[in-house]
C-alpha atoms as a PDB file:
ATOM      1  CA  UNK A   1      27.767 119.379  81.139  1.00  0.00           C
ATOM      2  CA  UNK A   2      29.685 122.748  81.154  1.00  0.00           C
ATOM      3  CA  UNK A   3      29.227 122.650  76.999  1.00  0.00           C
ATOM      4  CA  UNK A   4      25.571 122.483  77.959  1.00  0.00           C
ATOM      5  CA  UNK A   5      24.970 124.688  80.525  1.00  0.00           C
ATOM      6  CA  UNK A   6      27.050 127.364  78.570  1.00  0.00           C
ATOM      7  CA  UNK A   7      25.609 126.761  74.773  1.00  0.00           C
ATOM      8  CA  UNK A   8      21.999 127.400  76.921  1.00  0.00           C
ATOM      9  CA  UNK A   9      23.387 130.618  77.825  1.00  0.00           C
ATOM     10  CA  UNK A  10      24.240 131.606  74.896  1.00  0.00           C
ATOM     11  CA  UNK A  11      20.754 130.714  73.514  1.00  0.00           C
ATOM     12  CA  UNK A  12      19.020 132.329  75.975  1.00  0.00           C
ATOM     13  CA  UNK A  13      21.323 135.694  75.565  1.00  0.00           C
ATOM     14  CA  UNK A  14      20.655 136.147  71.652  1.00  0.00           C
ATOM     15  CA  UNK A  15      17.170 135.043  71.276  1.00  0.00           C
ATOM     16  CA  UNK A  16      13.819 134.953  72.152  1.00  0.00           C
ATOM     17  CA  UNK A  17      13.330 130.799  72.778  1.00  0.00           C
ATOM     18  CA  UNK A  18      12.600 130.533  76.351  1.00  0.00           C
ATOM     19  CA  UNK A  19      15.547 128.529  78.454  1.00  0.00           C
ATOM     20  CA  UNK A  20      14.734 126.861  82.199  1.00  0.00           C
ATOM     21  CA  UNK A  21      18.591 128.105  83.406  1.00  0.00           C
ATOM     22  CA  UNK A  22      17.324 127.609  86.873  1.00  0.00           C
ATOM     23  CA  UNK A  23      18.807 123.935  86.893  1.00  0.00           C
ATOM     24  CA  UNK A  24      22.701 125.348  86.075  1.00  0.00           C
ATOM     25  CA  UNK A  25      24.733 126.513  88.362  1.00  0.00           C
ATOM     26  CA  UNK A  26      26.142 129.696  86.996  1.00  0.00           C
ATOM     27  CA  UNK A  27      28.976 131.722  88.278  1.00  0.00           C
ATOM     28  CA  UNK A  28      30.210 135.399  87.050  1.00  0.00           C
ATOM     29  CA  UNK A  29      32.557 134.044  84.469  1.00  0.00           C
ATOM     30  CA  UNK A  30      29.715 131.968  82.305  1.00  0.00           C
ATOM     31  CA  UNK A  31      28.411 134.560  80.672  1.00  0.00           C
ATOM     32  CA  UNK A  32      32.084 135.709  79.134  1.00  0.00           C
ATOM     33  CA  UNK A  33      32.578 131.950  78.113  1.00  0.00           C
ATOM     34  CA  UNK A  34      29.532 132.478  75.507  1.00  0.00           C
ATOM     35  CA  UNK A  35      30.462 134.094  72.388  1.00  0.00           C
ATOM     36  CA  UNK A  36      32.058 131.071  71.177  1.00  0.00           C
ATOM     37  CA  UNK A  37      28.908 129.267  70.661  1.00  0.00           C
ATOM     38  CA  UNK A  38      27.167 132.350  69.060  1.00  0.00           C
ATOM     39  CA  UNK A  39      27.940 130.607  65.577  1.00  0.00           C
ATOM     40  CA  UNK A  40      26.234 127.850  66.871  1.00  0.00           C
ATOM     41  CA  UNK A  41      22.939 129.350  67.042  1.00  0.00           C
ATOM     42  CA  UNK A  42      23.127 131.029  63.931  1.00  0.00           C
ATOM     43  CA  UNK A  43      22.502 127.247  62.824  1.00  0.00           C
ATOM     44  CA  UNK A  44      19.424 127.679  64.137  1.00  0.00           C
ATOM     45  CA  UNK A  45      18.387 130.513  62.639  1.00  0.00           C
ATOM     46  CA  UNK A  46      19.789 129.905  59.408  1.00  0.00           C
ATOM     47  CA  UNK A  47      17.940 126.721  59.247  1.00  0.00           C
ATOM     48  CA  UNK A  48      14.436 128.547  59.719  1.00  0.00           C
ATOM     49  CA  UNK A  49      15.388 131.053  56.651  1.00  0.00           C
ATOM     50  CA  UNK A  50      16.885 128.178  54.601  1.00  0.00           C
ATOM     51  CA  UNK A  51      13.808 125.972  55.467  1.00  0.00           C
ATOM     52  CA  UNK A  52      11.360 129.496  54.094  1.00  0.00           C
ATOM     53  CA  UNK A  53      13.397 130.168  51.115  1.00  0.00           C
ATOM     54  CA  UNK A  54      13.373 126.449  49.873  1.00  0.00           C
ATOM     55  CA  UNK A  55       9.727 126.035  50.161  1.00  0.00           C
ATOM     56  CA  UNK A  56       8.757 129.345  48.656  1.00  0.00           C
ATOM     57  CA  UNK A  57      11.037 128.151  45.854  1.00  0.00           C
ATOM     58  CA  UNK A  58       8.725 125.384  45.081  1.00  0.00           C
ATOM     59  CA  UNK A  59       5.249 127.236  45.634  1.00  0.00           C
ATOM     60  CA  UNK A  60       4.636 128.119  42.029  1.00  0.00           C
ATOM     61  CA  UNK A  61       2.035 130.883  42.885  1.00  0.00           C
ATOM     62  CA  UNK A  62       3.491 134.304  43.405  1.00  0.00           C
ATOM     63  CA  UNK A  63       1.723 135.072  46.647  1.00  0.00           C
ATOM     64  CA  UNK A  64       1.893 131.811  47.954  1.00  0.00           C
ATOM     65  CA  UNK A  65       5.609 132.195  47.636  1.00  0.00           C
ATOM     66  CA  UNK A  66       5.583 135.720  49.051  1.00  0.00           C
ATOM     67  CA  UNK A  67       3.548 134.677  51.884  1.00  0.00           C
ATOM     68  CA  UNK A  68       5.903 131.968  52.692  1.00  0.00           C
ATOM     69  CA  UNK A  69       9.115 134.319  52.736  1.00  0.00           C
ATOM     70  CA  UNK A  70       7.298 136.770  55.166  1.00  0.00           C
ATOM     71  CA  UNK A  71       6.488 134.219  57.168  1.00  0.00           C
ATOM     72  CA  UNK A  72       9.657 132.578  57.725  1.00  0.00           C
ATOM     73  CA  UNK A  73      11.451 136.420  57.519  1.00  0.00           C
ATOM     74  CA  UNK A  74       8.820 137.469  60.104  1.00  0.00           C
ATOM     75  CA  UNK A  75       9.160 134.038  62.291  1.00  0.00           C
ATOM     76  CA  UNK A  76      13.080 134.408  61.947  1.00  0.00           C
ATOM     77  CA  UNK A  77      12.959 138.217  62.845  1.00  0.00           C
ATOM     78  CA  UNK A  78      10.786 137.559  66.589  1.00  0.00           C
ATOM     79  CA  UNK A  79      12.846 134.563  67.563  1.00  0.00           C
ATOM     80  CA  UNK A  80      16.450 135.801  66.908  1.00  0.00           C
ATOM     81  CA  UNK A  81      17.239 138.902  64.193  1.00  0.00           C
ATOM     82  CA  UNK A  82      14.709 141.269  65.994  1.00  0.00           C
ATOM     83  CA  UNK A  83      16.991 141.552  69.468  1.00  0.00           C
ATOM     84  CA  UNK A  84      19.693 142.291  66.564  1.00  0.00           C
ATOM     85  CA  UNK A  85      17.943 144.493  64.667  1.00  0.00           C
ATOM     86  CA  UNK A  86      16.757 146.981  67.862  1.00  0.00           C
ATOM     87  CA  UNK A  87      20.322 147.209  68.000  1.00  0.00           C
ATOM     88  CA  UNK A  88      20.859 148.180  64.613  1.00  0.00           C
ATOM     89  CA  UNK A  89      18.717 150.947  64.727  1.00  0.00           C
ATOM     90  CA  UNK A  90      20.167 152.263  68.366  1.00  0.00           C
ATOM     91  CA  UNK A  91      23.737 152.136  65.741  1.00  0.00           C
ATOM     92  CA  UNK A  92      22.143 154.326  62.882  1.00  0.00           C
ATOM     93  CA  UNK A  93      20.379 156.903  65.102  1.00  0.00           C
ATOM     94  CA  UNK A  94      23.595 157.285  67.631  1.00  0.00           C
ATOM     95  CA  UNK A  95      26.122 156.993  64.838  1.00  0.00           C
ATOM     96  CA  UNK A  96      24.772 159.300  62.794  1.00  0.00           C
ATOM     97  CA  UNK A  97      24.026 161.987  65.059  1.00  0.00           C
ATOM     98  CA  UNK A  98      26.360 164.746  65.128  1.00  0.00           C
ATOM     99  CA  UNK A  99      27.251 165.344  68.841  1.00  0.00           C
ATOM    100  CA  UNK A 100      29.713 164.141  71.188  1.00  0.00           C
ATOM    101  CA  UNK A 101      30.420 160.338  72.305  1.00  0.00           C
ATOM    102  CA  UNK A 102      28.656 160.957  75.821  1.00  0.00           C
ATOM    103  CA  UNK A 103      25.840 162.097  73.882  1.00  0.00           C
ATOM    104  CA  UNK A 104      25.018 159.329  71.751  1.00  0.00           C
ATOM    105  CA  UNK A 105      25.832 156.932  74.148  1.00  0.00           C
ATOM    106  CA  UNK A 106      22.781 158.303  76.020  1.00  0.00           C
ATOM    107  CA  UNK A 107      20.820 158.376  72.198  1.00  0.00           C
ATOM    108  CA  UNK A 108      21.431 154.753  71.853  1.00  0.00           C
ATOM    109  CA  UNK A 109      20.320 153.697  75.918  1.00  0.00           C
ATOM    110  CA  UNK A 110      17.317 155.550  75.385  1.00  0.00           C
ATOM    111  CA  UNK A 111      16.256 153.098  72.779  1.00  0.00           C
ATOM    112  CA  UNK A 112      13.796 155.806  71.285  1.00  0.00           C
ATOM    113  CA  UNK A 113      13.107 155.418  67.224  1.00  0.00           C
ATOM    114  CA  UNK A 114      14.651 158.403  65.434  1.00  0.00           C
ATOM    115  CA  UNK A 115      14.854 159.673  61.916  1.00  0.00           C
ATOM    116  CA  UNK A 116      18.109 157.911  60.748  1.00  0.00           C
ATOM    117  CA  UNK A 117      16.932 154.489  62.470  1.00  0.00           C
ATOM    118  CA  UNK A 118      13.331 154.999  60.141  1.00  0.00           C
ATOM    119  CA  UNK A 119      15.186 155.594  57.321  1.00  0.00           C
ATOM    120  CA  UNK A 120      18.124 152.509  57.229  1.00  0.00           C
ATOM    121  CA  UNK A 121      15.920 150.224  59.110  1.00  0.00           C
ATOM    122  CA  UNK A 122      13.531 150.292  56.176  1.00  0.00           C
ATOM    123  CA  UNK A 123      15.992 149.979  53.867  1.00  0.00           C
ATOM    124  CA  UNK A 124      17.664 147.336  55.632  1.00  0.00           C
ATOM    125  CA  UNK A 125      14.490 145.288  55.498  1.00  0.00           C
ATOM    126  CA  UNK A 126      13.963 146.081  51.700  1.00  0.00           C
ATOM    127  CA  UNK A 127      17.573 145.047  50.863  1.00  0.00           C
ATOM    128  CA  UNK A 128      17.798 141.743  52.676  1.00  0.00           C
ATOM    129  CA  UNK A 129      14.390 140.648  51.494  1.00  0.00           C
ATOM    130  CA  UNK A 130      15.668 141.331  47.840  1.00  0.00           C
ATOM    131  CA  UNK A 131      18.921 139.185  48.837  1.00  0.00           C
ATOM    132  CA  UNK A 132      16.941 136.628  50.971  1.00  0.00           C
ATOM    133  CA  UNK A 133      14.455 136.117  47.068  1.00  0.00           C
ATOM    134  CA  UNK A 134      18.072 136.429  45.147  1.00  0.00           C
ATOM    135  CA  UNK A 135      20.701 133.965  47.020  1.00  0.00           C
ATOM    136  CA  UNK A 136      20.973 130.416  46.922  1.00  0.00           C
ATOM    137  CA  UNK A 137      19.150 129.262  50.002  1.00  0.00           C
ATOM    138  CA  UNK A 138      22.142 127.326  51.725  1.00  0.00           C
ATOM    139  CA  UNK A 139      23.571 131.357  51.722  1.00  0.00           C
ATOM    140  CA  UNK A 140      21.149 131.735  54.350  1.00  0.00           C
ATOM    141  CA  UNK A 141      22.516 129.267  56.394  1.00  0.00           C
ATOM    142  CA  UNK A 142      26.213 131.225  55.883  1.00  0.00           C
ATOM    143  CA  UNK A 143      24.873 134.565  56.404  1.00  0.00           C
ATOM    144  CA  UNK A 144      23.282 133.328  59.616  1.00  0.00           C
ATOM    145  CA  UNK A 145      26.226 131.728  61.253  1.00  0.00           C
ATOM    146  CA  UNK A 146      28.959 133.992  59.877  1.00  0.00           C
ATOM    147  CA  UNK A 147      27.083 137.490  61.155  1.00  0.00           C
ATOM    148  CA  UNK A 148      27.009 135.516  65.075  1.00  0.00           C
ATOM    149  CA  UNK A 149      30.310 135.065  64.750  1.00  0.00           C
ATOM    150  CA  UNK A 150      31.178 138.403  63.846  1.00  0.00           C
ATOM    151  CA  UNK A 151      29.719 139.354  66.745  1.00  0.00           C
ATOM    152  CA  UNK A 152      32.367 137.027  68.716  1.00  0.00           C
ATOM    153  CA  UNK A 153      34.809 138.510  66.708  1.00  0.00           C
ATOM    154  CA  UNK A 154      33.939 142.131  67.374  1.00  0.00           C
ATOM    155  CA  UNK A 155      34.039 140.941  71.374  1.00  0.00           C
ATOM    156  CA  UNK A 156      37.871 140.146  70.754  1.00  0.00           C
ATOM    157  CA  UNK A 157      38.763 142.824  69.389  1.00  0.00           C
ATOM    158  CA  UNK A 158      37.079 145.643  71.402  1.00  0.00           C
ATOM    159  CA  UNK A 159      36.627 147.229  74.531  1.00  0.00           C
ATOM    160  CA  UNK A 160      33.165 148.396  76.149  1.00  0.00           C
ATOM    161  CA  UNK A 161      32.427 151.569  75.480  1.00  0.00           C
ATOM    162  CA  UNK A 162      30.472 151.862  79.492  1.00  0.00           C
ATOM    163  CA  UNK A 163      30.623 150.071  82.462  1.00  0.00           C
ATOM    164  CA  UNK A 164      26.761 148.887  82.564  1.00  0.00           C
ATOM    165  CA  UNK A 165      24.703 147.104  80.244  1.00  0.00           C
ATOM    166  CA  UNK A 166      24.099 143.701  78.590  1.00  0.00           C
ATOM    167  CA  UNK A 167      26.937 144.436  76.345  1.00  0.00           C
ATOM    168  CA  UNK A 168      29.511 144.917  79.560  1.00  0.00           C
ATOM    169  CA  UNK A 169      28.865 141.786  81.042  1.00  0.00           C
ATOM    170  CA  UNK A 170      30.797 139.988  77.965  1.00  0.00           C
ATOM    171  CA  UNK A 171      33.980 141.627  78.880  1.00  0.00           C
ATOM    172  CA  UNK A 172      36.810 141.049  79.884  1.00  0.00           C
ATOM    173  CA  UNK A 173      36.309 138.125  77.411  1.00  0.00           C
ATOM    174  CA  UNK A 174      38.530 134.847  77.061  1.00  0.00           C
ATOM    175  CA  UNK A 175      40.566 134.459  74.478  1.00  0.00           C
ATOM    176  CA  UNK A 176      39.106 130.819  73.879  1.00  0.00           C
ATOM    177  CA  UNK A 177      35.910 132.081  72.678  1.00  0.00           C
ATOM    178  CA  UNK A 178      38.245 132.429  68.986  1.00  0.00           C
ATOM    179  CA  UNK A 179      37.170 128.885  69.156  1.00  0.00           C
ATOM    180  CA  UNK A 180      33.658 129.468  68.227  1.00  0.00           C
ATOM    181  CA  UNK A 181      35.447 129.614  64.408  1.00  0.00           C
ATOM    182  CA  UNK A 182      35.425 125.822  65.151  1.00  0.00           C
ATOM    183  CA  UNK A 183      31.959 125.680  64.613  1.00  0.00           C
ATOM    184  CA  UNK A 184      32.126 127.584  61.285  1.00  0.00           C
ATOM    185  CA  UNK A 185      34.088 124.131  59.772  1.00  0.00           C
ATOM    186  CA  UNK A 186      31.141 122.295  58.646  1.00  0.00           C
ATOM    187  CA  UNK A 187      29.856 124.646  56.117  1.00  0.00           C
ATOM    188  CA  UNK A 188      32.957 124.184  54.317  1.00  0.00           C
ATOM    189  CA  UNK A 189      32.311 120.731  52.876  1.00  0.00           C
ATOM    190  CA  UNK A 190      29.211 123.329  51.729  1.00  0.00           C
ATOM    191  CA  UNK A 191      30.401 125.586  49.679  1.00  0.00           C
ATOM    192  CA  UNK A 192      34.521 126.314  49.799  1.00  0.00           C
ATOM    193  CA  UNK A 193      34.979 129.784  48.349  1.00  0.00           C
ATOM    194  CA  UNK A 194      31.461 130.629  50.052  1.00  0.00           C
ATOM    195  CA  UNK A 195      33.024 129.921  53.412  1.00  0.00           C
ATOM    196  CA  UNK A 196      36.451 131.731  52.285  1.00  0.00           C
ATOM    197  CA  UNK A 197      34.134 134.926  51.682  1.00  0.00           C
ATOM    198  CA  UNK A 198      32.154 134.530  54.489  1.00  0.00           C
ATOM    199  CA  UNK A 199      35.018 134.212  56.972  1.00  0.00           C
ATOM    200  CA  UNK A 200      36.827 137.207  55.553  1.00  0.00           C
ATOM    201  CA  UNK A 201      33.205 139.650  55.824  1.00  0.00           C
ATOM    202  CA  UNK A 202      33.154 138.427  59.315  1.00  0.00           C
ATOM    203  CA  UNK A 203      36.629 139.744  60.343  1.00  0.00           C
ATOM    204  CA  UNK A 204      36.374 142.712  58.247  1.00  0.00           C
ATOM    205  CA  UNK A 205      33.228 143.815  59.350  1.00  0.00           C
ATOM    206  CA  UNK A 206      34.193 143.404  62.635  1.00  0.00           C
ATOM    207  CA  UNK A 207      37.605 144.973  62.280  1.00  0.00           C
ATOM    208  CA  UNK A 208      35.893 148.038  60.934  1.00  0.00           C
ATOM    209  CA  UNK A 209      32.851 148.220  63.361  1.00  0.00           C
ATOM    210  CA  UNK A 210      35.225 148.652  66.134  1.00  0.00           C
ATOM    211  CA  UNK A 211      36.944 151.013  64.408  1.00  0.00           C
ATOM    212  CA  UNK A 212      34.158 153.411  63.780  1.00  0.00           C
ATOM    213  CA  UNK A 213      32.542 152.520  67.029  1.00  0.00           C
ATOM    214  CA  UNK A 214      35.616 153.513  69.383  1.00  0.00           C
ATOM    215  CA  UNK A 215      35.513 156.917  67.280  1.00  0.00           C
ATOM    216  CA  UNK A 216      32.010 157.242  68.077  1.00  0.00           C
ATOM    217  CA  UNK A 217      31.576 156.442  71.609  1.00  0.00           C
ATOM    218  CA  UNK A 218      34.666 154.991  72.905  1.00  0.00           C
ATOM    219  CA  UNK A 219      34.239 151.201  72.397  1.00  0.00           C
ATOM    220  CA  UNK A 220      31.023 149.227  71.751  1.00  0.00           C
ATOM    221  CA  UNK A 221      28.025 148.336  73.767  1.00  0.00           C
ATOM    222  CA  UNK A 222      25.161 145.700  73.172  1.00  0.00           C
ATOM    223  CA  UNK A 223      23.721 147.432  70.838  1.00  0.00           C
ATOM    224  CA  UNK A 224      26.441 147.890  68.932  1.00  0.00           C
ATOM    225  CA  UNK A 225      26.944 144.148  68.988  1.00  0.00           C
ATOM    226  CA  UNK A 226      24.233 142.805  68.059  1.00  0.00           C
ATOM    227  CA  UNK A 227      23.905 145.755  65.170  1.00  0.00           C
ATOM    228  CA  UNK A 228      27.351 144.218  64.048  1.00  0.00           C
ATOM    229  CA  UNK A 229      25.665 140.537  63.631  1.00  0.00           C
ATOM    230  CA  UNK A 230      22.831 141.679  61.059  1.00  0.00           C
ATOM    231  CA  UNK A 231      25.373 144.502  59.222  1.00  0.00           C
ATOM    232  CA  UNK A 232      27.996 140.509  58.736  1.00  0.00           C
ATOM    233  CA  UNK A 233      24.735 138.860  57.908  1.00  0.00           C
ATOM    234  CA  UNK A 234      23.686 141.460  55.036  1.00  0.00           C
ATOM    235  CA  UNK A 235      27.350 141.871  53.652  1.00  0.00           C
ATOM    236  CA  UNK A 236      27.473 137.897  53.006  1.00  0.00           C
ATOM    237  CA  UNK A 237      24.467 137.347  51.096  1.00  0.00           C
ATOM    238  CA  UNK A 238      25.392 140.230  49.393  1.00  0.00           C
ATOM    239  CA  UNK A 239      28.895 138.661  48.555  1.00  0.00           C
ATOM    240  CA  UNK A 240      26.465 135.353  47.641  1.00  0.00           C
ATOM    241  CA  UNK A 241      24.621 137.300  44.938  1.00  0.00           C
ATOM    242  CA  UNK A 242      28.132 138.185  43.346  1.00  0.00           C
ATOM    243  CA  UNK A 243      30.094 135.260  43.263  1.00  0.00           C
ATOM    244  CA  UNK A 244      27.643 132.206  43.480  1.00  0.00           C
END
């Protein structure tokens, strides 16, 4: 019941799929007991890209096959990578901006669209697109699960960089959310060097995320988090293009 109640959690904290949590009975430690399953419902997402890219691949009309892609990109995007992606862009406009940590700490609350966030969103979009027509579709399903669990990765190693915010409430984390690599083991029997790659992007990126981040602002924050997931997630298809 506990697995339940705390995989629903963890659903309901990185996506958009509406969970009833008024049946559990949560206490303050639940929601630090999540990032382990984060891998788990990059399943889910991966499933909805790797369902898109297969069936475009057998539409034999251009457009039918483009319209397919956007559609499961687009579908993908509202239900999970959008919370993700906001983040993203909070990363490229505070990052980037040439001021002090308190500063863009108060760039990336405000939430507000800037220049830099225009700019590498777009090409974000353009570049995973290309990778999403390019990869093997299954590399979807890796990209998925391996960027969520950078994100429990990143929680490990990091501190927050403030004391508020959806970000905060992960910390101080357990140590047993390391387990959510667990959960990683069946795409193995997938593809072996695919998962060796993957694995090693996810504790890179995260290694270097909260390097750069603690520069920036002192730690990481939600935004910063989720941002990390979608960076993992482009980084592995990218290492998919290369080596499958």
């Amino acid at each position: 019941m506990a697995f339940v109640k705390e995989f629903m959690l963890a659903l309901s904290f990185i996506s958009r799929i509406p969970v009833n949590m008024k049946e559990y009975q949560l206490d303050a430690g639940d929601i630090r007991k999540i990032p382990k399953y984060f891998s788990i419902v990059g399943y889910l997402i991966g499933s909805i890209y790797l369902a898109g890219a297969m069936l475009s691949n057998l539409i034999p009309n251009v457009g039918g096959s483009l319209i397919v892609k956007v559609i499961s990109i687009a579908v993908g995007f509202y239900l999970f990578d959008l919370f993700h992606f906001d983040g993203l862009l909070d990363m490229f406009d505070g990052f980037f901006n040439q001021s002090n940590a308190e500063r863009r700490l108060e760039i990336m609350s405000k939430g507000n669209v800037g220049p830099f966030a225009v700019f590498y969103g777009t090409l974000y979009v353009i570049v995973f697109y290309h990778l999403f027509s390019l990869v093997p579709p299954y590399a979807l399903l890796f990209s998925s699960v391996f960027g969520r669990l950078t994100m429990t990765l990143l929680i490990l190693f990091s501190k927050p960089a403030k004391n508020k915010g959806l970000g905060a409430l992960l910390y101080p984390t357990s140590k047993w959310n390391l387990i959510g690599i667990i959960f990683t083991f069946p795409l193995i029997f997938l593809n072996y060097l695919g998962y060796v790659l993957s694995l090693l992007i996810a504790i890179s990126v995260a290694i270097v995320v909260n390097s750069i981040s603690e520069r920036k602002i002192g730690g990481v924050t939600g935004d910063v988090i989720g941002g990390t997931c979608l960076i993992a997630q482009l980084f592995v298809l990218l290492a998919f293009s290369i080596f499958d």
